[in-house]
Protein backbone atom coordinates (compact mmCIF):
# COMPACT_ATOMS: atom_id res chain seq x y z
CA UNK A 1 35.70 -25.58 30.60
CA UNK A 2 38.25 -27.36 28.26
CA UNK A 3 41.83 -27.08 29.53
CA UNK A 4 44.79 -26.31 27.76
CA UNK A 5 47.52 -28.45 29.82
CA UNK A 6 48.35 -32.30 28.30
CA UNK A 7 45.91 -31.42 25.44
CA UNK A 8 47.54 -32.52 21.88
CA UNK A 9 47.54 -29.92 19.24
CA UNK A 10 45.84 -31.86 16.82
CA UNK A 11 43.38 -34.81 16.36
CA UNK A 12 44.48 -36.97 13.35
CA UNK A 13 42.44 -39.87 11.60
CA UNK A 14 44.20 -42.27 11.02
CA UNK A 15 43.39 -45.24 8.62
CA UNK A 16 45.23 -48.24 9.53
CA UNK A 17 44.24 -50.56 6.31
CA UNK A 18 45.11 -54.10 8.34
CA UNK A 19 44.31 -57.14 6.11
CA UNK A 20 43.05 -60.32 8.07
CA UNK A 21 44.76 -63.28 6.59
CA UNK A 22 42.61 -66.65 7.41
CA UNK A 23 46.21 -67.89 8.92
CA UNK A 24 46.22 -65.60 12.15
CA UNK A 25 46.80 -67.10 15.18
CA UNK A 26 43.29 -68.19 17.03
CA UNK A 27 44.49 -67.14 20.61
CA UNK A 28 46.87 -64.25 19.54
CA UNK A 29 47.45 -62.63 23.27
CA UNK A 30 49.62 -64.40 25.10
CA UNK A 31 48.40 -67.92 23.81
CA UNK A 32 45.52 -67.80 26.34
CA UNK A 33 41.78 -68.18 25.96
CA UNK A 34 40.54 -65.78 28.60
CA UNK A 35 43.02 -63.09 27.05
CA UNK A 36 42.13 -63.54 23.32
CA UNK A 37 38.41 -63.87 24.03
CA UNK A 38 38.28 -60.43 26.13
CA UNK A 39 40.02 -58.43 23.78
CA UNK A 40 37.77 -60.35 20.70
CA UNK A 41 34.61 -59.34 23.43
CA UNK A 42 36.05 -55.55 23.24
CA UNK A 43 36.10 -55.58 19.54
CA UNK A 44 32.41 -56.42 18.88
CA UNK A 45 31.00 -53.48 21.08
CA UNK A 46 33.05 -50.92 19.00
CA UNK A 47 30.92 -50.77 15.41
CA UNK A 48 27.93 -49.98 16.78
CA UNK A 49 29.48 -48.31 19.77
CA UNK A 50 31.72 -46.18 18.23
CA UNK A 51 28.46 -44.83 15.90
CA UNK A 52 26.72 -44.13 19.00
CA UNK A 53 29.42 -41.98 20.30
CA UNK A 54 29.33 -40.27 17.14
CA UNK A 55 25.92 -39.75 16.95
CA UNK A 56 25.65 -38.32 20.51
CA UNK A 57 28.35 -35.51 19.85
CA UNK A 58 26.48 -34.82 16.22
CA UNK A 59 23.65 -34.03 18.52
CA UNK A 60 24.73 -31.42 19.73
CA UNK A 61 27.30 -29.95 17.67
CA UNK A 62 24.88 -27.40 16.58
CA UNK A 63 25.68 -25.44 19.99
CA UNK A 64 28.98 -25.05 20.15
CA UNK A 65 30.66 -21.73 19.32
CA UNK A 66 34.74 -22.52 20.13
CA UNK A 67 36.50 -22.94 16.59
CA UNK A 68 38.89 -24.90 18.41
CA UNK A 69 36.30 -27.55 20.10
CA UNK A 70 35.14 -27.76 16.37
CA UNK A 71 38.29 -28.84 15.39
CA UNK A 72 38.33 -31.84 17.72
CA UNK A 73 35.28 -32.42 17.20
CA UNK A 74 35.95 -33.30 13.09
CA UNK A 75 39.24 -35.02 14.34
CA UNK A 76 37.23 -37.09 16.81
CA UNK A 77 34.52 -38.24 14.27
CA UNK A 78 36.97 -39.05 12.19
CA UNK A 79 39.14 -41.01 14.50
CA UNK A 80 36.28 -43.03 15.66
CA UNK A 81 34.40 -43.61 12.39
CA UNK A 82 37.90 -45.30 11.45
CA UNK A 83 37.69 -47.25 14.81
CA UNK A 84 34.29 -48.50 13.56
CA UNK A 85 35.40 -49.38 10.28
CA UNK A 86 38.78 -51.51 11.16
CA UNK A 87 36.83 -53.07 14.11
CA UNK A 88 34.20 -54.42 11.83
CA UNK A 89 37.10 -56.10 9.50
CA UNK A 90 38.29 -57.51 12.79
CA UNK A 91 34.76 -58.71 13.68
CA UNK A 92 34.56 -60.70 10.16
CA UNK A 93 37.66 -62.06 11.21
CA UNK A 94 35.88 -63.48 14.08
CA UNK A 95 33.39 -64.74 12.04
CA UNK A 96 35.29 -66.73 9.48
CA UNK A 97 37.07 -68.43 12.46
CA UNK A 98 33.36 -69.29 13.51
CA UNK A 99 32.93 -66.83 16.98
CA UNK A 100 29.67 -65.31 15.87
CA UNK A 101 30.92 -61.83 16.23
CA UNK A 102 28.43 -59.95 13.71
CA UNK A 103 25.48 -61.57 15.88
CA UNK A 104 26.89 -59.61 19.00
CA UNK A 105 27.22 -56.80 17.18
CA UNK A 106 23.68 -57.10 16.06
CA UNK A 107 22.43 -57.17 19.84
CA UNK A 108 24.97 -54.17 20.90
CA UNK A 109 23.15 -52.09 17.75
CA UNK A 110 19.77 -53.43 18.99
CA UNK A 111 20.21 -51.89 23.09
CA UNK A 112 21.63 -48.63 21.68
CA UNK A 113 18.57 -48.22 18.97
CA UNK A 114 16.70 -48.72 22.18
CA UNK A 115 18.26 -46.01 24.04
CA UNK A 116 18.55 -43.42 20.86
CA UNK A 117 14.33 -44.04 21.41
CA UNK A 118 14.35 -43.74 25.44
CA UNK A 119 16.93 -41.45 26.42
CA UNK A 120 17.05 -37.64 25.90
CA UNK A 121 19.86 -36.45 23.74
CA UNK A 122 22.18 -35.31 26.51
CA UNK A 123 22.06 -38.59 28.25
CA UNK A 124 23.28 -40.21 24.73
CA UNK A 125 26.37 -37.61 25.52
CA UNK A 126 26.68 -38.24 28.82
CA UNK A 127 27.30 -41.83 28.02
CA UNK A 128 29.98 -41.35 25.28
CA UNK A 129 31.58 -38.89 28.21
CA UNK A 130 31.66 -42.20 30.26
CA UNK A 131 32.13 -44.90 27.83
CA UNK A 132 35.37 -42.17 26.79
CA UNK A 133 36.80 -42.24 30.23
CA UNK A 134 36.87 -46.13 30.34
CA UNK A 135 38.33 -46.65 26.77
CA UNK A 136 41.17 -43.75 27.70
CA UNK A 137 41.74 -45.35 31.17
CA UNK A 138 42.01 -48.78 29.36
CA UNK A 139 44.74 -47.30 26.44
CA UNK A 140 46.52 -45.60 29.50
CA UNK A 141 46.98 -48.96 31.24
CA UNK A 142 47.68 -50.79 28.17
CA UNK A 143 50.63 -48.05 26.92
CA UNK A 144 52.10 -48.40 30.24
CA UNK A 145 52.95 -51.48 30.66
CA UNK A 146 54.45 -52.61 27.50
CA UNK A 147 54.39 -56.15 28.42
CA UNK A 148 51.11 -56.53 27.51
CA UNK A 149 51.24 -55.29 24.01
CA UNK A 150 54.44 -57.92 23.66
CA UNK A 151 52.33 -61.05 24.73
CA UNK A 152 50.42 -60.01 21.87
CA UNK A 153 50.44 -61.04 17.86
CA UNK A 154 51.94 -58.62 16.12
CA UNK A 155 49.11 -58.09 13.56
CA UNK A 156 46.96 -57.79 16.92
CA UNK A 157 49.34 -55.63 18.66
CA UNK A 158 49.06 -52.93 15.75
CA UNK A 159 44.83 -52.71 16.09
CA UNK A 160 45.15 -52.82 19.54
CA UNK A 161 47.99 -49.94 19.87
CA UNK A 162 46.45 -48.04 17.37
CA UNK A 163 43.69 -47.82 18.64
CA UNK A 164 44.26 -46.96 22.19
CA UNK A 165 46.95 -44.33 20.82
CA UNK A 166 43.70 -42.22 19.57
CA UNK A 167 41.68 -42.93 22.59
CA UNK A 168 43.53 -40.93 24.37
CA UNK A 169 44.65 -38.41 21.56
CA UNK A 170 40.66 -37.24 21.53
CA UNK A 171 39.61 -38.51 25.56
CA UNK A 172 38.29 -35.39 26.36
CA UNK A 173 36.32 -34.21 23.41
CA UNK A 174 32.94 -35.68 24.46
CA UNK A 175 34.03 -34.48 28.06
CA UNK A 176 33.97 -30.59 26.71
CA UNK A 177 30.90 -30.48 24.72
CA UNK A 178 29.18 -32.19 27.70
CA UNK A 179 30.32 -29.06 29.31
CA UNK A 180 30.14 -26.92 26.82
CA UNK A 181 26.78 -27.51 26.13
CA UNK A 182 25.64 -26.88 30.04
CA UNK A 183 26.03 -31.13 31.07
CA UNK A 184 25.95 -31.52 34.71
CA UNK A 185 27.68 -33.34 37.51
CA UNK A 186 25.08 -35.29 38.38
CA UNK A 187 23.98 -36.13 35.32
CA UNK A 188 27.68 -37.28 34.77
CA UNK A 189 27.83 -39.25 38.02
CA UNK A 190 24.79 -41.35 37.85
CA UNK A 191 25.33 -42.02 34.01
CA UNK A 192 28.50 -43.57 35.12
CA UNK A 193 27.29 -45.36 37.66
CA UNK A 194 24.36 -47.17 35.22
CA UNK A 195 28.21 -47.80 32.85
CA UNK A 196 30.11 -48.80 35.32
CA UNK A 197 27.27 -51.74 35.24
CA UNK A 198 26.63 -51.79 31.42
CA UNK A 199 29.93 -51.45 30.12
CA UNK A 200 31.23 -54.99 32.05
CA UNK A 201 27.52 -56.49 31.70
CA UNK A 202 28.23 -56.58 27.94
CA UNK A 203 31.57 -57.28 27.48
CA UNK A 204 31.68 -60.18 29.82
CA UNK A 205 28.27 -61.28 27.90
CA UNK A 206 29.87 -61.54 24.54
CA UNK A 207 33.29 -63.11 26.20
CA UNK A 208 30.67 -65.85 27.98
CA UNK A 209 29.39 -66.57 24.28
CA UNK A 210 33.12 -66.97 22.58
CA UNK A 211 34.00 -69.03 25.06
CA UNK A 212 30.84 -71.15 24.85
CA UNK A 213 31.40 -71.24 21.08
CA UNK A 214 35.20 -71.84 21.53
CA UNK A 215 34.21 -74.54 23.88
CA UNK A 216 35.97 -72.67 26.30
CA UNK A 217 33.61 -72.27 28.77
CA UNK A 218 33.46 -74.75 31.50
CA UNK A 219 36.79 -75.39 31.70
CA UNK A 220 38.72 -73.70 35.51
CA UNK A 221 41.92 -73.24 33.69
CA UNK A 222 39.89 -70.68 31.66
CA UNK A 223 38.96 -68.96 34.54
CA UNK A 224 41.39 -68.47 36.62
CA UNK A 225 43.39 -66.96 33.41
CA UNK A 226 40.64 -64.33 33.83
CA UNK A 227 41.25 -64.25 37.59
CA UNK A 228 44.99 -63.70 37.18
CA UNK A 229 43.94 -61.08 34.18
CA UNK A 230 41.42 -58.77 36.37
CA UNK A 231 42.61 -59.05 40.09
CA UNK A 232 46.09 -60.42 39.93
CA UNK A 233 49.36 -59.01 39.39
CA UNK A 234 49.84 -60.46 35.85
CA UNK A 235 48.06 -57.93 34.54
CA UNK A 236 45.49 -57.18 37.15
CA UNK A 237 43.40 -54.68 34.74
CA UNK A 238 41.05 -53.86 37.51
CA UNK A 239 44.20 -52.36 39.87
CA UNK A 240 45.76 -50.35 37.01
CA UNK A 241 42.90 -48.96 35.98
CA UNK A 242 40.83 -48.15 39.31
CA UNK A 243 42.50 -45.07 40.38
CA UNK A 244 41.87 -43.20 37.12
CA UNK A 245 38.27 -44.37 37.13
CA UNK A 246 37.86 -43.03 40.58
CA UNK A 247 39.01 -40.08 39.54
CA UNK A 248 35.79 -39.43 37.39
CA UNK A 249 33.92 -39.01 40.45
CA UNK A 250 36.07 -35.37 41.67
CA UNK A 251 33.53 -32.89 41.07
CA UNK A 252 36.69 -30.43 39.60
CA UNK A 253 37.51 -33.79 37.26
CA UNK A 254 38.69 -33.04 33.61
CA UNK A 255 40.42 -35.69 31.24
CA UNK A 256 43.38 -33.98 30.87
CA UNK A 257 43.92 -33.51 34.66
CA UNK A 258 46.26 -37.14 33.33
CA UNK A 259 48.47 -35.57 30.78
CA UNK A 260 49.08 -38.74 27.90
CA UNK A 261 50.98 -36.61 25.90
CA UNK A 262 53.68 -38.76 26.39
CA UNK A 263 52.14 -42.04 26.39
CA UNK A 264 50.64 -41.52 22.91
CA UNK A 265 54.50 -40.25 21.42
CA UNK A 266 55.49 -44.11 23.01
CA UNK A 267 52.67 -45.23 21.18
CA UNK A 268 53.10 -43.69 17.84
CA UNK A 269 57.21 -45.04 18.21
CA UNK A 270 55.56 -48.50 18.41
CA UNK A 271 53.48 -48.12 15.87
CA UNK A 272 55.73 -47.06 13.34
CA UNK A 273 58.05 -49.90 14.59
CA UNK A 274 55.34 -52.34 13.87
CA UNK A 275 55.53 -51.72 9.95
CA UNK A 276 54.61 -47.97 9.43
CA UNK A 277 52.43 -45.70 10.93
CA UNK A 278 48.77 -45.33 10.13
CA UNK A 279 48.00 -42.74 7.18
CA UNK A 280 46.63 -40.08 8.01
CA UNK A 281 43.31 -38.80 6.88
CA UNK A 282 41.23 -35.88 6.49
CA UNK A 283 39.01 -34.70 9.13
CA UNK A 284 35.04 -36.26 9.05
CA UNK A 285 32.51 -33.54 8.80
């Protein structure tokens, strides 16, 4: 059952219309390789990702009956059909700067086809449910430690921010139709389990081939950049983020059991100090 504590009023497209100048910086985060190439890694999976998450709620959209679930559920196609659209400028960024981004893409679009022709419906939901979770638990960490959005490129910083800002405005939309629409816990457990395994698989596949490209990929200090960036303290990703991904697992667990509410006002102060904030558009049907 959807919850009304932490939940924000309103889900709001937003179209951030980012040009990509050829001159931008070719490791924007920080200056390192590991860094850039991870977030660049992110970026690819998002097109074809963010269609598939779109696609899955579609599905069954037909079922539910709460006015106000249908509301999120226009604000969250919107949202994330905007996500798809800004990441693919980003991605033909990438490819100008010769990181064959739209060839990753391709392969990401080719496993999901696959699944849309193996999987039953609700286990295309169940996956957006999970995929959600990691992409909100991701925005949380990066909106809480401002730091990280600093060592960024500006021009980077406002994608990035952005985009993790609406993560967690709509992180429990999927979540409530899954629900809604008589999901279960196990269903929902061992779906995460198979993307706790594809979700890293896939992004540490496309890193391995920017780095290869980059000519990047054999070299230590590389490495232990992503060492210090996963386990360490400087940002150590995998410690921020483990206790709200274990948190999936509590049979009583709903996305808003974290209230963001705050963390996306931050985020929406940063944007707008970043050179304006996003316009708003109307909601996708």
């Amino acid at each position: 059952m959807k919850r009304d504590h932490g939940a924000p009023p309103q889900l709001q497209p937003r179209r951030l219309g980012q040009e990509w100048p050829a001159d931008l910086p070719r490791y924007w985060n920080r200056g390192e390789v590991f860094r850039t190439h991870y977030m660049n890694a992110l970026s690819t999976l998002f097109p074809d990702g963010e269609k598939h998450f779109i696609d899955s709620v579609r599905a069954f959209r037909c079922r539910n009956d709460d006015p106000g679930l249908e509301r999120d559920i226009r604000g969250f196609i919107g949202q994330e059909g905007w996500h798809r659209h800004e990441h693919g400028r980003y991605n033909r960024w990438l490819d100008a700067i010769g990181l064959p981004a739209g060839r990753l893409e391709a392969r990401i679009g080719r496993n999901l086809a696959q699944v849309k022709k193996l999987a039953p419906e609700i286990d295309w939901l169940a996956q957006t449910v999970c995929l959600e979770h990691f992409t909100a638990i991701m925005a949380q960490a990066l909106v809480r430690h401002p730091q990280w959005l600093a060592d960024m490129h500006p021009h980077f910083r406002r994608i990035w921010l952005w985009h993790a800002v609406e993560e967690m405005e709509h992180k429990a939309v999927a979540f409530d139709l899954y629900v809604k629409v008589g999901g279960g816990y196990l269903r929902r457990m061992w779906m995460m389990l198979l993307m706790s395994v594809f979700f890293p698989f896939d992004t540490i596949w496309n890193l391995v081939v920017f780095l290869y490209r980059d000519k990047q990929l054999f070299k230590p200090r590389v490495w232990w950049q992503g060492m210090r960036f996963f386990f360490g303290t400087d940002p150590g990703l995998f410690w921020k983020i483990l206790p709200a991904y274990l948190r999936f697992f509590r049979p009583g667990f709903h996305p808003w059991d974290d209230d963001d509410r705050p963390l996306i006002r931050q985020g929406l102060a940063w944007l707008k100090e970043l050179g304006g904030t996003p316009h708003v558009m109307e909601e996708s049907s």
